[in-house]
N, C-alpha and C. Protein backbone atom coordinates (compact mmCIF):
# COMPACT_ATOMS: atom_id res chain seq x y z
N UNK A 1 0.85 -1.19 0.00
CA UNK A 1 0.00 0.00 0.00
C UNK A 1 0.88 1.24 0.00
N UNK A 2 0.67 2.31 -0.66
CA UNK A 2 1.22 3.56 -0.97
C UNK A 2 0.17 4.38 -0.56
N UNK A 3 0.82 6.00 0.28
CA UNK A 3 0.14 6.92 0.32
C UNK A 3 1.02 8.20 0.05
N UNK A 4 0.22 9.06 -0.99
CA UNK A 4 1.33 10.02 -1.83
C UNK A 4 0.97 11.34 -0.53
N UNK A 5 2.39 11.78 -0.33
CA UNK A 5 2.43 13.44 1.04
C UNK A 5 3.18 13.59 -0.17
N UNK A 6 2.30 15.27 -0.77
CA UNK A 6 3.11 16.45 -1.54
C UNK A 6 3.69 15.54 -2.72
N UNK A 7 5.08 15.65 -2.92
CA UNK A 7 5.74 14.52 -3.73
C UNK A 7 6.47 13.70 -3.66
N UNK A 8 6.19 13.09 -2.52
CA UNK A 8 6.19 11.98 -2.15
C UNK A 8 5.41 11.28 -1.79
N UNK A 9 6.07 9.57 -1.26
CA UNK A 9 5.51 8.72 -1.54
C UNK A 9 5.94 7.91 0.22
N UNK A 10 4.77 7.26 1.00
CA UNK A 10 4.86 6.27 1.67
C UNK A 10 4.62 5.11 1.53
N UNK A 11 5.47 3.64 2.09
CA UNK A 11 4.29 2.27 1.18
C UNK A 11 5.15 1.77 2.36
N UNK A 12 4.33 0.69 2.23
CA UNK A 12 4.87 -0.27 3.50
C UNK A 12 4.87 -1.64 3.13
N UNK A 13 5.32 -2.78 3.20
CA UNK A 13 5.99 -3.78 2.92
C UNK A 13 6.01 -4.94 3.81
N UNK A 14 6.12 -6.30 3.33
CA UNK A 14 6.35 -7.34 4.17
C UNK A 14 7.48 -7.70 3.85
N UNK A 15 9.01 -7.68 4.60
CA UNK A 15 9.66 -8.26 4.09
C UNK A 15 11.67 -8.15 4.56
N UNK A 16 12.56 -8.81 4.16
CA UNK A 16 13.76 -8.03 4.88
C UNK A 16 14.25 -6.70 4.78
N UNK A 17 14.27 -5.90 5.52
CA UNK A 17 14.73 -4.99 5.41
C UNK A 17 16.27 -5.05 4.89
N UNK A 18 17.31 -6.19 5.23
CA UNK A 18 19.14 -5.85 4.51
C UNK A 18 18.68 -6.15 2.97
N UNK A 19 17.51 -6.54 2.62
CA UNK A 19 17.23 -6.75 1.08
C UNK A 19 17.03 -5.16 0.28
N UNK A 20 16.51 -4.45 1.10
CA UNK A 20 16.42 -3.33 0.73
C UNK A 20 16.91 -2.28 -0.58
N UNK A 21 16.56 -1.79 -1.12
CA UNK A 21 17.99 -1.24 -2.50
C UNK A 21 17.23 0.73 -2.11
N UNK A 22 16.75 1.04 -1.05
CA UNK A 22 16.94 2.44 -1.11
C UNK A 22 17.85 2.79 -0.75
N UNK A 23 18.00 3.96 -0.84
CA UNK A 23 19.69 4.69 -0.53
C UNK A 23 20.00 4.90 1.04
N UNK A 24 19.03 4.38 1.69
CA UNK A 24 19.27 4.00 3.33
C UNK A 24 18.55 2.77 3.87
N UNK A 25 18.64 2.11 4.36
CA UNK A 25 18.05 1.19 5.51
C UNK A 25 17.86 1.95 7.14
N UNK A 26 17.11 1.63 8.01
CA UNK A 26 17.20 1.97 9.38
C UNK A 26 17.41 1.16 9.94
N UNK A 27 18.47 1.27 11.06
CA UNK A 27 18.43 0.08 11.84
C UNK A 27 17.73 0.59 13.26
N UNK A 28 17.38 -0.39 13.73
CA UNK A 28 16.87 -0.11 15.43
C UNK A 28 18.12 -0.19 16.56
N UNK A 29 18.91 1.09 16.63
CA UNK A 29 19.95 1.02 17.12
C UNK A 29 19.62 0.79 18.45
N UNK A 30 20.89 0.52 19.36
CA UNK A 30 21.23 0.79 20.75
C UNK A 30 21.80 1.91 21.06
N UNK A 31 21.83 2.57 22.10
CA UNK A 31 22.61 3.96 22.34
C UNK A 31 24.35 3.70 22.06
N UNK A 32 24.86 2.30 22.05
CA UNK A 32 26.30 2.38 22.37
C UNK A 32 26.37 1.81 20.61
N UNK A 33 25.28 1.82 19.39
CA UNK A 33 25.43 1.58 18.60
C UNK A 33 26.46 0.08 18.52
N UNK A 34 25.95 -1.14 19.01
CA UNK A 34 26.53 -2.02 19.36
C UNK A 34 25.43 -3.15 18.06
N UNK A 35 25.77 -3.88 17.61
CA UNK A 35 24.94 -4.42 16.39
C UNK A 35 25.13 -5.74 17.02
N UNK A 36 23.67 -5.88 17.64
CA UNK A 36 23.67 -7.28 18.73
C UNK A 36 22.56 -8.48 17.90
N UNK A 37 21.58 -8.43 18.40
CA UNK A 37 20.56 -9.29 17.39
C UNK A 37 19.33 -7.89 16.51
N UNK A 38 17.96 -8.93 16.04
CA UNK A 38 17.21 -8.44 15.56
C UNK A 38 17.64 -7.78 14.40
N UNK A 39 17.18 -6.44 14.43
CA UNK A 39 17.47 -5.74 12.71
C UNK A 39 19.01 -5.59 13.05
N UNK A 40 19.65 -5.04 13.77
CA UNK A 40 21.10 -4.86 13.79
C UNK A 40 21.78 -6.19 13.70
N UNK A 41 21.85 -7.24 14.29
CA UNK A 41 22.13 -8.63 13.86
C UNK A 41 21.95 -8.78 12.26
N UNK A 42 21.22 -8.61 11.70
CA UNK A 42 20.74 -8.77 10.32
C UNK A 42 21.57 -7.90 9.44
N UNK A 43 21.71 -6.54 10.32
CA UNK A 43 22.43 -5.83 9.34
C UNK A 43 23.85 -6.16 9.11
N UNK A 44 24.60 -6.67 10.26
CA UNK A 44 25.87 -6.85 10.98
C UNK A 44 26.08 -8.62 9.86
N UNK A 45 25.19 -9.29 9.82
CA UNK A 45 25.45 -10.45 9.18
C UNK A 45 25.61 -10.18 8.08
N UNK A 46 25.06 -9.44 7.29
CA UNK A 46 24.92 -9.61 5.55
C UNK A 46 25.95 -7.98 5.22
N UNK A 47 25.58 -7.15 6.09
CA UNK A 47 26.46 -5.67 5.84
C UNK A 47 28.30 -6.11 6.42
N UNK A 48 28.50 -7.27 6.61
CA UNK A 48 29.64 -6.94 7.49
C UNK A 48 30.70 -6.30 8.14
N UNK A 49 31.56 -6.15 8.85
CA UNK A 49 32.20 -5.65 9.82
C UNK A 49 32.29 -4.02 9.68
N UNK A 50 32.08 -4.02 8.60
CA UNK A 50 32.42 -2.52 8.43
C UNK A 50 31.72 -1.33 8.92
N UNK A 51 30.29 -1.88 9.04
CA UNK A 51 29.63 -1.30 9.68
C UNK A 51 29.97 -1.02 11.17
N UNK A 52 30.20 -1.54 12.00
CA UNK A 52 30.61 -2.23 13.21
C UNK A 52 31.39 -1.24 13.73
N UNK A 53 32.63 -1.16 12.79
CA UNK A 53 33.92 -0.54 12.62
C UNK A 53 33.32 1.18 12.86
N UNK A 54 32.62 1.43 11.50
CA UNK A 54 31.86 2.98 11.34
C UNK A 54 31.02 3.25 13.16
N UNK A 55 30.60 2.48 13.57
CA UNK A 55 29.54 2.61 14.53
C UNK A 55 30.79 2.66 15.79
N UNK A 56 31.33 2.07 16.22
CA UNK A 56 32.68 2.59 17.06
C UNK A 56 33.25 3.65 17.07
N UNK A 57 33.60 4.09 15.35
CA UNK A 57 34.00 5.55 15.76
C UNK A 57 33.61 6.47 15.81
N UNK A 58 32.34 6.20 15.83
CA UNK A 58 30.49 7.59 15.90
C UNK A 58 30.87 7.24 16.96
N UNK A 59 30.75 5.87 17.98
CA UNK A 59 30.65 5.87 19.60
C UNK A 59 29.54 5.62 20.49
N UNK A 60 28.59 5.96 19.66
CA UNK A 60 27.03 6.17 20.20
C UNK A 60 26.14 7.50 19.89
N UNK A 61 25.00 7.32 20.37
CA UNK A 61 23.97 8.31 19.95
C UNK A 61 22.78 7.92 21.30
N UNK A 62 22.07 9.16 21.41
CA UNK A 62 21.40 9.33 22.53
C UNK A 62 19.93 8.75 22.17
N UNK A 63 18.90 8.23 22.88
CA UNK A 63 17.76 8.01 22.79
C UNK A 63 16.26 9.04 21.91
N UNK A 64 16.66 8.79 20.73
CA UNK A 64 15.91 9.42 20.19
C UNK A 64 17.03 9.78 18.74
N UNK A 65 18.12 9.88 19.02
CA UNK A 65 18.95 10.78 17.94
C UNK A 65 19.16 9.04 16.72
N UNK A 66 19.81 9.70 15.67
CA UNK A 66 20.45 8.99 14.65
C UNK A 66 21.56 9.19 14.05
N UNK A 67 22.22 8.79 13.51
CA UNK A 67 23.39 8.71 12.43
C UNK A 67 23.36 7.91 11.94
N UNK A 68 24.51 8.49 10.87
CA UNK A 68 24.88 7.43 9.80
C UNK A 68 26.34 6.86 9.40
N UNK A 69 26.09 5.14 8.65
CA UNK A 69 27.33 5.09 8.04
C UNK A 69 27.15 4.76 6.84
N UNK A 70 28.04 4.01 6.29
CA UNK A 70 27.99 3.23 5.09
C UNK A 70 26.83 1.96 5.20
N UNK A 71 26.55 1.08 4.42
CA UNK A 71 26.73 0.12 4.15
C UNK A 71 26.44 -1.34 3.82
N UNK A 72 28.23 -1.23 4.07
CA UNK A 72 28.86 -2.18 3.41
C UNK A 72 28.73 -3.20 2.66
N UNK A 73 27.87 -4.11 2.63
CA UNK A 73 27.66 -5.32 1.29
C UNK A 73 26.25 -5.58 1.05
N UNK A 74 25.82 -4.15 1.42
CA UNK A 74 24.16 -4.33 1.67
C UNK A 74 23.73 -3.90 0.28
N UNK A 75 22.47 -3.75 -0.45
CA UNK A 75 21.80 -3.02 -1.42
C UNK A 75 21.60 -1.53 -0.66
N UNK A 76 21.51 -1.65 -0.30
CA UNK A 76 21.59 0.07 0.51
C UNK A 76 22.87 0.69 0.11
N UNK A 77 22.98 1.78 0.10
CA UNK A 77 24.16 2.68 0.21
C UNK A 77 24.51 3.20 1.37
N UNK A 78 23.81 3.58 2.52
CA UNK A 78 23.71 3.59 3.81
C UNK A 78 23.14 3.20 4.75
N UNK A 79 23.24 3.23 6.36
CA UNK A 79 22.49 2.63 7.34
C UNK A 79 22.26 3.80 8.51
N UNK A 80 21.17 4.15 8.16
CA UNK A 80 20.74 5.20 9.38
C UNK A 80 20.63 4.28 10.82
N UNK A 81 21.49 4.74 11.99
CA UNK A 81 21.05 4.20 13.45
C UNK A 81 20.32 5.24 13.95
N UNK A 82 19.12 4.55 14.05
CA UNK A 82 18.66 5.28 15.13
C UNK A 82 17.80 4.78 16.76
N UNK A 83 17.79 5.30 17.63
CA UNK A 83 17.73 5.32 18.53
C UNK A 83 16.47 5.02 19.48
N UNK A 84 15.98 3.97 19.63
CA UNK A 84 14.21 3.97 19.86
C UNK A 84 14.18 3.85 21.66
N UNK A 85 12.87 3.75 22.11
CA UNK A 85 13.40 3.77 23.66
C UNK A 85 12.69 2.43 23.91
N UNK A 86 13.15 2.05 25.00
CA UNK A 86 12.55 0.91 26.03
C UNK A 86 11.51 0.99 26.55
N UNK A 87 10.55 0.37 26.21
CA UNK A 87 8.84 0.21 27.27
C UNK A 87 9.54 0.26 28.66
N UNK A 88 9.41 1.62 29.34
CA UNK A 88 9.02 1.72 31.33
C UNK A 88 10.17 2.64 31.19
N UNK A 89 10.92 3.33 30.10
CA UNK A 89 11.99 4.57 30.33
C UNK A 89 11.20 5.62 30.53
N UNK A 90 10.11 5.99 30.01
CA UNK A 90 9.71 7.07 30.44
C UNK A 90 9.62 7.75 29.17
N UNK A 91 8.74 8.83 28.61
CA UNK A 91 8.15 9.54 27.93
C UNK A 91 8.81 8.67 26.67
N UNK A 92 8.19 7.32 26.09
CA UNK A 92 8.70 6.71 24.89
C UNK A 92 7.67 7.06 23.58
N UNK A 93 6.81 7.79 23.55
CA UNK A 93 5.93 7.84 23.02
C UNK A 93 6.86 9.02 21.56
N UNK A 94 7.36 9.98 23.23
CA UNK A 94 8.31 11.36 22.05
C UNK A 94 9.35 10.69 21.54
N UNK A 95 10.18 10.10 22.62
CA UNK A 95 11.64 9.50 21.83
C UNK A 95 11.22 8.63 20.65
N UNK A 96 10.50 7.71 20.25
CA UNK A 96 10.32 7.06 19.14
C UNK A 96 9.78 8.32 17.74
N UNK A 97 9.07 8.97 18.46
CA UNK A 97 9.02 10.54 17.12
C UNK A 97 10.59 10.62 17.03
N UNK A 98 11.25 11.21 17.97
CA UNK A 98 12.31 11.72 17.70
C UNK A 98 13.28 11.01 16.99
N UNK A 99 13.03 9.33 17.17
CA UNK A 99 14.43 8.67 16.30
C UNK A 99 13.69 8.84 14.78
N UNK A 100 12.46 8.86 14.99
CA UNK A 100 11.83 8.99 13.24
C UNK A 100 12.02 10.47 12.55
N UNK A 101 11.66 10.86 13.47
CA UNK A 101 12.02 12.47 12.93
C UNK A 101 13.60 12.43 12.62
N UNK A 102 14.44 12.50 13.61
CA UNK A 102 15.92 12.37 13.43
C UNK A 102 16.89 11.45 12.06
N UNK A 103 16.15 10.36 11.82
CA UNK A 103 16.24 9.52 10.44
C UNK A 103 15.68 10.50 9.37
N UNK A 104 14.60 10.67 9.45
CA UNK A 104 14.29 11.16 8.34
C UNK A 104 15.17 12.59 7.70
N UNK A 105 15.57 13.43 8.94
CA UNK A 105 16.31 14.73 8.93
C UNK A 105 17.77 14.25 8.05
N UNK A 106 18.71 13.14 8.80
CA UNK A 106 19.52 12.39 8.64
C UNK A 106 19.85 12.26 7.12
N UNK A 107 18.52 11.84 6.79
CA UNK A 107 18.67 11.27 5.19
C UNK A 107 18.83 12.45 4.46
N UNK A 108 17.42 13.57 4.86
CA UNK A 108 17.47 14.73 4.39
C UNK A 108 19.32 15.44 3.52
N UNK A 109 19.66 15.34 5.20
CA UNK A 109 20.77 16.39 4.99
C UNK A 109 21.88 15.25 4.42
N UNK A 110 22.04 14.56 3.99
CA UNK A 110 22.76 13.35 3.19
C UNK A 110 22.07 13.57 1.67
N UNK A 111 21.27 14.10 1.48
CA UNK A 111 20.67 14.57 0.02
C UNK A 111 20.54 13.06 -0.41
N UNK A 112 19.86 12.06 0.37
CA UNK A 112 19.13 10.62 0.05
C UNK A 112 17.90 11.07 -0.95
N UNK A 113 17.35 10.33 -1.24
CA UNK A 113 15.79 10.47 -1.95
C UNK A 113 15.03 9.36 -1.51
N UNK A 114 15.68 7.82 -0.73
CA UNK A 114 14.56 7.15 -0.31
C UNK A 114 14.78 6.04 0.51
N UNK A 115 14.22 6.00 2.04
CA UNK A 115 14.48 5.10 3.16
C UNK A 115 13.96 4.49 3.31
N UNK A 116 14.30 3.23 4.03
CA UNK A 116 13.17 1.93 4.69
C UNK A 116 13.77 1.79 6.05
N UNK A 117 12.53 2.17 6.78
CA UNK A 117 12.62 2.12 8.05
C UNK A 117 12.17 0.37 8.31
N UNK A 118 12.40 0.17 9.93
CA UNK A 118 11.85 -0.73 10.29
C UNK A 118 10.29 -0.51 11.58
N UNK A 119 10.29 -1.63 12.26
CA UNK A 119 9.42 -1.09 12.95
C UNK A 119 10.05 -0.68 14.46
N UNK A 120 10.80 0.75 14.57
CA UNK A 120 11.37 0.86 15.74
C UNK A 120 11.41 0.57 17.13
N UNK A 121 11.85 -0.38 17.71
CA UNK A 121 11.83 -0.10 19.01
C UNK A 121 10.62 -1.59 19.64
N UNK A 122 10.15 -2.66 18.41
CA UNK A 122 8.93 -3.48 18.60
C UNK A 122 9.36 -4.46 19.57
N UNK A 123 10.86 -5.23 18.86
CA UNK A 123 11.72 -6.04 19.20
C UNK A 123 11.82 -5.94 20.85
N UNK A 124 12.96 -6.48 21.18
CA UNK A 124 13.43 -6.78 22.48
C UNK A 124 13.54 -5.41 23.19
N UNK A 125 12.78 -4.13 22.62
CA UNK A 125 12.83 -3.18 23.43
C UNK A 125 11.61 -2.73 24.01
N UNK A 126 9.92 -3.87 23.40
CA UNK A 126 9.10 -3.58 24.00
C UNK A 126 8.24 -3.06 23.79
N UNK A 127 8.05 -1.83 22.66
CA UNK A 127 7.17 -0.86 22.51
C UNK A 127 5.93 -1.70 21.60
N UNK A 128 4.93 -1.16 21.72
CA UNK A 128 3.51 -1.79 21.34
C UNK A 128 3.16 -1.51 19.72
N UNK A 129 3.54 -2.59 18.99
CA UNK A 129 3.42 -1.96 17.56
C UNK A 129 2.36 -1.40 16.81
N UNK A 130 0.73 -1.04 17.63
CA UNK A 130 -0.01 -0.58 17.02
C UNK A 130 0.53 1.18 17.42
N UNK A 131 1.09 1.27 18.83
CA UNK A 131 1.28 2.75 18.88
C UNK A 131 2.97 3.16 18.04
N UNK A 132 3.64 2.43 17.94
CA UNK A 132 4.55 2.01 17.01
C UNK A 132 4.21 2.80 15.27
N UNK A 133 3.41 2.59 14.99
CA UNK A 133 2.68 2.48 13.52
C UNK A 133 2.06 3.76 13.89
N UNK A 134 1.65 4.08 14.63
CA UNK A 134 0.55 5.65 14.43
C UNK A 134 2.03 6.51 14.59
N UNK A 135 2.62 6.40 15.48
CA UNK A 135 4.01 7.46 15.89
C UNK A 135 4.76 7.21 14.55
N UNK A 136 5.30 6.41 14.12
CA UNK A 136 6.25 6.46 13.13
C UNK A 136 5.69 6.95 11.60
N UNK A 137 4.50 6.49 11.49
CA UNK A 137 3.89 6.47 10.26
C UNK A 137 3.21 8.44 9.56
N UNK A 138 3.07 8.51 11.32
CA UNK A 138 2.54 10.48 11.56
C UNK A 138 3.68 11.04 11.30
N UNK A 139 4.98 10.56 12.00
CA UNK A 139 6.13 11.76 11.72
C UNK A 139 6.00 11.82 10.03
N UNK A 140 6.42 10.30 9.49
CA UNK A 140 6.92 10.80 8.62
C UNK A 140 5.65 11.41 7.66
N UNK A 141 4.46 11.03 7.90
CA UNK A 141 3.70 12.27 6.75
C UNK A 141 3.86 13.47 7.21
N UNK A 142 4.08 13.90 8.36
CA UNK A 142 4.10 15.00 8.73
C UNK A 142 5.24 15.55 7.98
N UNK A 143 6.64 14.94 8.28
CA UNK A 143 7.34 15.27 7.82
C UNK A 143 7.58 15.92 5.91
N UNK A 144 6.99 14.65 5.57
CA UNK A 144 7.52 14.70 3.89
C UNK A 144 5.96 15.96 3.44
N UNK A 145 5.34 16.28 4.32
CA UNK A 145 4.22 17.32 3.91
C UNK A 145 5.11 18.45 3.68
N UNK A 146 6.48 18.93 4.54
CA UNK A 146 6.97 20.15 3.98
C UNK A 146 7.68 20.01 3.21
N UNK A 147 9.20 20.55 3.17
CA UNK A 147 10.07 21.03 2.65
C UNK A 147 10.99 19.51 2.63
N UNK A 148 11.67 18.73 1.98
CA UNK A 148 11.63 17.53 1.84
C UNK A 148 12.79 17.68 0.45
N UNK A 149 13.51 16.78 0.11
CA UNK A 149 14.28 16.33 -0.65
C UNK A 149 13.74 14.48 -1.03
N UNK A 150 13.49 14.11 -0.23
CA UNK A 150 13.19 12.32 0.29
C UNK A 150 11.42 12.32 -0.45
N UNK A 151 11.60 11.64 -1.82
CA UNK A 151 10.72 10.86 -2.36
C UNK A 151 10.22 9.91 -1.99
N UNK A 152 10.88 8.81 -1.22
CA UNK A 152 9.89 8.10 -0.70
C UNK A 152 10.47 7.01 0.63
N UNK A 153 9.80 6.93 1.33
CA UNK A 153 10.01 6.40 2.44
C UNK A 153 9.30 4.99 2.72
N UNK A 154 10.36 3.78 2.94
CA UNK A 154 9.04 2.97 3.09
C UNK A 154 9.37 2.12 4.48
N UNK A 155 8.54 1.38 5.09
CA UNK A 155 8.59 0.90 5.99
C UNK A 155 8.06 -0.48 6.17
N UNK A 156 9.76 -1.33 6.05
CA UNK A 156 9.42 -2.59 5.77
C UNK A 156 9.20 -3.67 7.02
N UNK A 157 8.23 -3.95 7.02
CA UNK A 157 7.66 -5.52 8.14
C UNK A 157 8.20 -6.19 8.57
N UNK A 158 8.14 -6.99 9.02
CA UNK A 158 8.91 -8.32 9.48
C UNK A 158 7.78 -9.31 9.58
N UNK A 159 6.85 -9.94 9.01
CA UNK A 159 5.83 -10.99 9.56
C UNK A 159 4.44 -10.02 9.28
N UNK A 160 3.65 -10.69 8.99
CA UNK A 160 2.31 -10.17 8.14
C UNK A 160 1.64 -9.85 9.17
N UNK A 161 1.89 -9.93 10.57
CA UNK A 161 0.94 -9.27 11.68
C UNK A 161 0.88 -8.19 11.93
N UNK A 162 2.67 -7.46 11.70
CA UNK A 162 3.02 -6.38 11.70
C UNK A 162 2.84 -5.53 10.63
N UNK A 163 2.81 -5.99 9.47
CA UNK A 163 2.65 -5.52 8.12
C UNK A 163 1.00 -5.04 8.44
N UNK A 164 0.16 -5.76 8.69
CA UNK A 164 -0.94 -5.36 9.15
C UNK A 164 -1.66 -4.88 9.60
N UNK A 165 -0.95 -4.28 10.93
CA UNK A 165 -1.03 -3.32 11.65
C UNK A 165 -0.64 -1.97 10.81
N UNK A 166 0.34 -1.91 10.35
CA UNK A 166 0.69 -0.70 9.63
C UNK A 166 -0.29 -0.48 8.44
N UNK A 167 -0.33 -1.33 7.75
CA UNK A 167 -1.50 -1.25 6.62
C UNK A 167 -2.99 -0.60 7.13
N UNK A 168 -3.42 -0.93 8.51
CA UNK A 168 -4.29 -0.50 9.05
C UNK A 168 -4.25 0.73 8.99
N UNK A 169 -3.15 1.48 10.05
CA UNK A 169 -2.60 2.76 10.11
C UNK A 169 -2.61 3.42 8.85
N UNK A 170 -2.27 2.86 8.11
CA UNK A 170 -1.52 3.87 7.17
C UNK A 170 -2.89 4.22 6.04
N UNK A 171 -3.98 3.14 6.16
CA UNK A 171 -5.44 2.96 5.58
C UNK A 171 -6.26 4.53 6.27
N UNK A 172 -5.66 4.91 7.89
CA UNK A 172 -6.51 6.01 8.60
C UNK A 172 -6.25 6.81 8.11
N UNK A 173 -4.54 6.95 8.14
CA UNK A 173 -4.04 8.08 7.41
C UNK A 173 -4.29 9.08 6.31
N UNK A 174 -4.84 7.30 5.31
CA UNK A 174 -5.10 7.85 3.63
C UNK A 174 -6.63 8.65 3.82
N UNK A 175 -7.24 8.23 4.70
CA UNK A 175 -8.82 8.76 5.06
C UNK A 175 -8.48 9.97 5.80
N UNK A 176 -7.97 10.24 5.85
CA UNK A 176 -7.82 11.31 7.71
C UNK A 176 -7.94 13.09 6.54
């Protein structure tokens, strides 16, 4: 499913994200940017070491923020980290805007034209993927409604439950 903001484009997907061929992937970082399991495992297996390497000498990034590196043997040309929070840290509702907002800025100022996020923060960090899907799915229309370089953004699934949920969301959106 696709929904066109201005000139661009949102669509959402079932499927791997390291398969990806936009000019970024997202990963669901850790603050010490440490590529342990889940999407970073995935990225760390098929992107190898190099990434790893790039993410050591960034050092880390704060709860909510992002950066970038290369990579490395992926269809991507880059890997936005960004930063999602833990269910019971406290105000996770903003920090998950903020790692979406912060990716999307990220790509912006990298003069990208098109990302695939994942579903931030669902994994082993807890957060509830229907509020997951309204937060991530709002920044970025919000976002690509202004001033924008980034054609299209998509946000790929992992398992058709999740895909589903977003499809839902993203169905209010097209109505809203």
């Amino acid at each position: 499913m696709k929904l066109e903001v201005g000139s661009s484009v949102i669509e959402i997907m079932d499927g791997d994200i390291t398969e990806q061929d936009t000019d970024a992937i997202v990963n669901a970082a850790n603050t010490a940017l440490i590529l342990g399991a889940g999407v970073a495992g995935a990225i760390r297996s098929k992107g190898g070491p190099g990434i790893q390497d790039e993410c050591n000498q960034i050092g880390g990034t704060f709860v909510g923020g992002a950066v970038i590196t290369g990579a490395g043997n992926l269809k991507a040309r880059h890997v936005i980290h960004a930063v999602g929070p833990r269910m019971g840290e406290g105000n996770e509702d903003q920090k998950l805007k903020n790692a979406t907002l912060n990716s999307l800025k990220v790509a912006d100022g990298n003069g990208l034209k098109s990302l695939t996020f994942p579903a931030i923060s669902t994994g082993i960090f807890g957060f509830p993927i229907e509020r997951c899907a309204n937060i991530m799915l709002g920044t970025a229309r919000d976002y690509l409604d202004g001033e924008t370089g980034l054609e299209r953004v998509v946000f790929c699934l992992w398992g058709r439950d999740a895909y589903e949920v977003f499809h839902e969301e993203l169905q209010q959106l097209a109505s809203a």
